[in-house]
Protein backbone atom coordinates (compact mmCIF):
# COMPACT_ATOMS: atom_id res chain seq x y z
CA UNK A 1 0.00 0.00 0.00
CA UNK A 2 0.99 3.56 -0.78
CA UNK A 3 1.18 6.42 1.64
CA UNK A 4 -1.98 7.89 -0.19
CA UNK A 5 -4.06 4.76 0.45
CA UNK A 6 -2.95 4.12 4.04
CA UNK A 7 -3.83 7.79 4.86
CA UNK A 8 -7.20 7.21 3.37
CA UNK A 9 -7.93 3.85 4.74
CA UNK A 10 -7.05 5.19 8.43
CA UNK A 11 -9.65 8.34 7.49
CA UNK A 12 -12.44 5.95 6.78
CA UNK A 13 -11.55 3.60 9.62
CA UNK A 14 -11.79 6.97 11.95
CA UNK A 15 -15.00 7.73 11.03
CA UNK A 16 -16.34 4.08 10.60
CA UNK A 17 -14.98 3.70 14.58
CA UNK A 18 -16.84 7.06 15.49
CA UNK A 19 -19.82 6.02 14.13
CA UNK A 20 -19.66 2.73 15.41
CA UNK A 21 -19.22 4.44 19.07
CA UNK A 22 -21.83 6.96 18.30
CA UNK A 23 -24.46 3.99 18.35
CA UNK A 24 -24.43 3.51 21.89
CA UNK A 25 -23.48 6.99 23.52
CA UNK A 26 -24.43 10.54 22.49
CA UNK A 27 -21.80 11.44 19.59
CA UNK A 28 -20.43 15.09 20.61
CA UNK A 29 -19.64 12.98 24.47
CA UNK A 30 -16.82 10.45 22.16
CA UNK A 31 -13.54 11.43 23.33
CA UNK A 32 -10.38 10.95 20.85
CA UNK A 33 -8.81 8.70 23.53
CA UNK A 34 -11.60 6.53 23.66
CA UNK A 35 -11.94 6.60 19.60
CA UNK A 36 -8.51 5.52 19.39
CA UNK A 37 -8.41 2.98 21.93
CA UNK A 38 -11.47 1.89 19.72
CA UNK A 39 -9.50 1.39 16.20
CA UNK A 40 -6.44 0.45 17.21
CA UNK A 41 -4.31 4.41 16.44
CA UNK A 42 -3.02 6.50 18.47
CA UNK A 43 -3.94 10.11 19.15
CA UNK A 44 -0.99 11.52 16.90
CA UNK A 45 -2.61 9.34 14.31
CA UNK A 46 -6.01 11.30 14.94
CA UNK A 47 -4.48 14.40 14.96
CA UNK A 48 -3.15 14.00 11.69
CA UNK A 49 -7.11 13.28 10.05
CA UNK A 50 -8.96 16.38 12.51
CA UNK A 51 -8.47 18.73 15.02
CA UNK A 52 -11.17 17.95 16.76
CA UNK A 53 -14.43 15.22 17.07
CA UNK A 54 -16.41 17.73 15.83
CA UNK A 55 -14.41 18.37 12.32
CA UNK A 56 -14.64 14.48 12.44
CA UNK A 57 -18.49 14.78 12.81
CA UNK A 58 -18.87 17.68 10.41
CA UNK A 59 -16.76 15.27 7.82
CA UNK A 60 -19.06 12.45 8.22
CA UNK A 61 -21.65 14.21 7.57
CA UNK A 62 -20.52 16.90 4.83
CA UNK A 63 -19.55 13.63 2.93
CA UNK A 64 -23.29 12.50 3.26
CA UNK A 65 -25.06 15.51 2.25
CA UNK A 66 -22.29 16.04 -0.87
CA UNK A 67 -23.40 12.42 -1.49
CA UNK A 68 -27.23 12.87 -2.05
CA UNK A 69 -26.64 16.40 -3.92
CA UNK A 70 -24.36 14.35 -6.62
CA UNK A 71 -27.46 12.34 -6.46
CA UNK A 72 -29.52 15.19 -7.01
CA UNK A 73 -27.38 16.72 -9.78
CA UNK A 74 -27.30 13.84 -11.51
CA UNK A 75 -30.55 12.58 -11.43
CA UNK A 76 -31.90 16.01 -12.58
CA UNK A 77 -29.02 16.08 -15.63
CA UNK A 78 -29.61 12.42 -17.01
CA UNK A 79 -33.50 12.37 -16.84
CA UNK A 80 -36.47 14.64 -18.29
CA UNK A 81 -39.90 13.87 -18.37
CA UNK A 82 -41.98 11.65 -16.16
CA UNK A 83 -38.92 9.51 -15.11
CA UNK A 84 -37.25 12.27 -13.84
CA UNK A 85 -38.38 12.40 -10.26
CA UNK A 86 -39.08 8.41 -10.04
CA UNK A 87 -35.95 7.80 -10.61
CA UNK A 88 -34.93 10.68 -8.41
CA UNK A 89 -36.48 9.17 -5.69
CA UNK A 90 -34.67 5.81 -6.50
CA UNK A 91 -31.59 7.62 -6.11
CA UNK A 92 -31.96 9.13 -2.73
CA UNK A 93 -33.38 6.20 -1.14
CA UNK A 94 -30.10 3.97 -2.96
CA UNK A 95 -27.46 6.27 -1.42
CA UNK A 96 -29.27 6.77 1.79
CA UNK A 97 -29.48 2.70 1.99
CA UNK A 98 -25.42 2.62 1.29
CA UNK A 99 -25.19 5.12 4.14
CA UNK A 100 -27.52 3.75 6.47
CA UNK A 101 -25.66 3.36 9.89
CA UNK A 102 -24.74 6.63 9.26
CA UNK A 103 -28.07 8.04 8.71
CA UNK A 104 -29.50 6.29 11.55
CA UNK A 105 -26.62 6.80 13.93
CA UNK A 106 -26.53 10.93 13.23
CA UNK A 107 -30.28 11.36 12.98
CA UNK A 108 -30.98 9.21 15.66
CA UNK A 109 -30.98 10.48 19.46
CA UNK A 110 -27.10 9.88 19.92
CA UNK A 111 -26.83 11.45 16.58
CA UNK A 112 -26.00 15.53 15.82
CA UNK A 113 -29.36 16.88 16.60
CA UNK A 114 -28.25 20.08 14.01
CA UNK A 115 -27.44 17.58 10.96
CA UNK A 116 -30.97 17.23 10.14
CA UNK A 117 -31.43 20.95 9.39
CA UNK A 118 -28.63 21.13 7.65
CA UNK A 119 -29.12 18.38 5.46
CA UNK A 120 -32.86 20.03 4.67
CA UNK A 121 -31.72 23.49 4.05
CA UNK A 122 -29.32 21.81 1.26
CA UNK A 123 -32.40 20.19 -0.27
CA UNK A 124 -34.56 22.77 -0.37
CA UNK A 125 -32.72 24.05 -3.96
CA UNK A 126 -33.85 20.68 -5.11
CA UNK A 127 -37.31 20.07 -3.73
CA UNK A 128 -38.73 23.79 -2.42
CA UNK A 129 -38.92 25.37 0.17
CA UNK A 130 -42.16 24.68 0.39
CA UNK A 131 -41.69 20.52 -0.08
CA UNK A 132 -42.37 18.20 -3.25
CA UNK A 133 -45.67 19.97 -5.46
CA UNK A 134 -47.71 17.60 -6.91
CA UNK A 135 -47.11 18.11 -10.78
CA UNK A 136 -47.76 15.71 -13.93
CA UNK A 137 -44.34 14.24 -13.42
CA UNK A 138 -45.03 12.73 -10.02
CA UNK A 139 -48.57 11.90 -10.02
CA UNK A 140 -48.37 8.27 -9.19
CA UNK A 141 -46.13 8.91 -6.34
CA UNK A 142 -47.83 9.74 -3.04
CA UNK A 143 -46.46 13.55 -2.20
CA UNK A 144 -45.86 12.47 1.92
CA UNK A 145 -43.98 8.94 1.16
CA UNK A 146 -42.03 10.83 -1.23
CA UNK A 147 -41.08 13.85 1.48
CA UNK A 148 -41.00 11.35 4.06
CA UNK A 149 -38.18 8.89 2.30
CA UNK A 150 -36.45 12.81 1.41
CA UNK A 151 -36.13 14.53 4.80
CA UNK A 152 -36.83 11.98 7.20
């Protein structure tokens, strides 16, 4: 392994481990010693990734929120028509499903109780202010399980 790929796998394994943590005790109360006794590094080692649990947090979940607006972006680029938010919808729920423990861990009641706002006020550009509108294009999908799989 390169230097490149060991500094990235010990990233992910950081945040995997904080996660992981997160699941059974409120996530802003993990301490880097206990992270790192978790995974196996030492502190230097954390150092190194964050300053801080919080830039660790804000990672985690910056890297979630850039992962559903790609979604978004590209949905919204490679469909038209009455596909368009179908398959939209297919997305989100796809990379929320490949994220899940995540998800659940940070919107759950261990989780970063802010996360959920922010991850809304980056939708809005994408589904209103306002919420999904019933139009032509989504008629034969129900407007609450739609805004329900979306913000919830």
């Amino acid at each position: 392994m390169n230097n490149k790929s060991d500094f990235n796998t010990t990233h992910e394994k950081i945040l995997s481990g904080l996660i992981v943590i997160a699941q059974n005790k409120p996530i802003y109360q993990v301490s880097v010693a206990e992270l790192t006794r978790q995974i196996n590094i030492n502190r230097g080692t954390f150092y190194l990734h964050f300053t801080d649990i919080s830039e660790a947090i804000l990672r985690i979940e910056n890297d979630l929120i850039e992962k559903i607006l790609i979604v978004l972006k590209t949905t919204r680029l490679l469909h038209t028509g009455n596909s368009f938010e179908l398959n939209m919808y297919i997305a989100i729920t796809d990379s929320i499903q490949e994220n899940w423990n995540k998800y659940v861990t940070l919107l759950g009641i261990n989780g970063d109780f802010q996360f959920s706002n922010r991850l809304k006020s980056k939708l809005i550009p994408y589904i209103g202010i306002n919420g999904i509108k019933k139009t032509h294009k989504n008629k034969n999908i129900p407007i609450d399980m739609a805004e329900d799989i979306i913000m919830n």
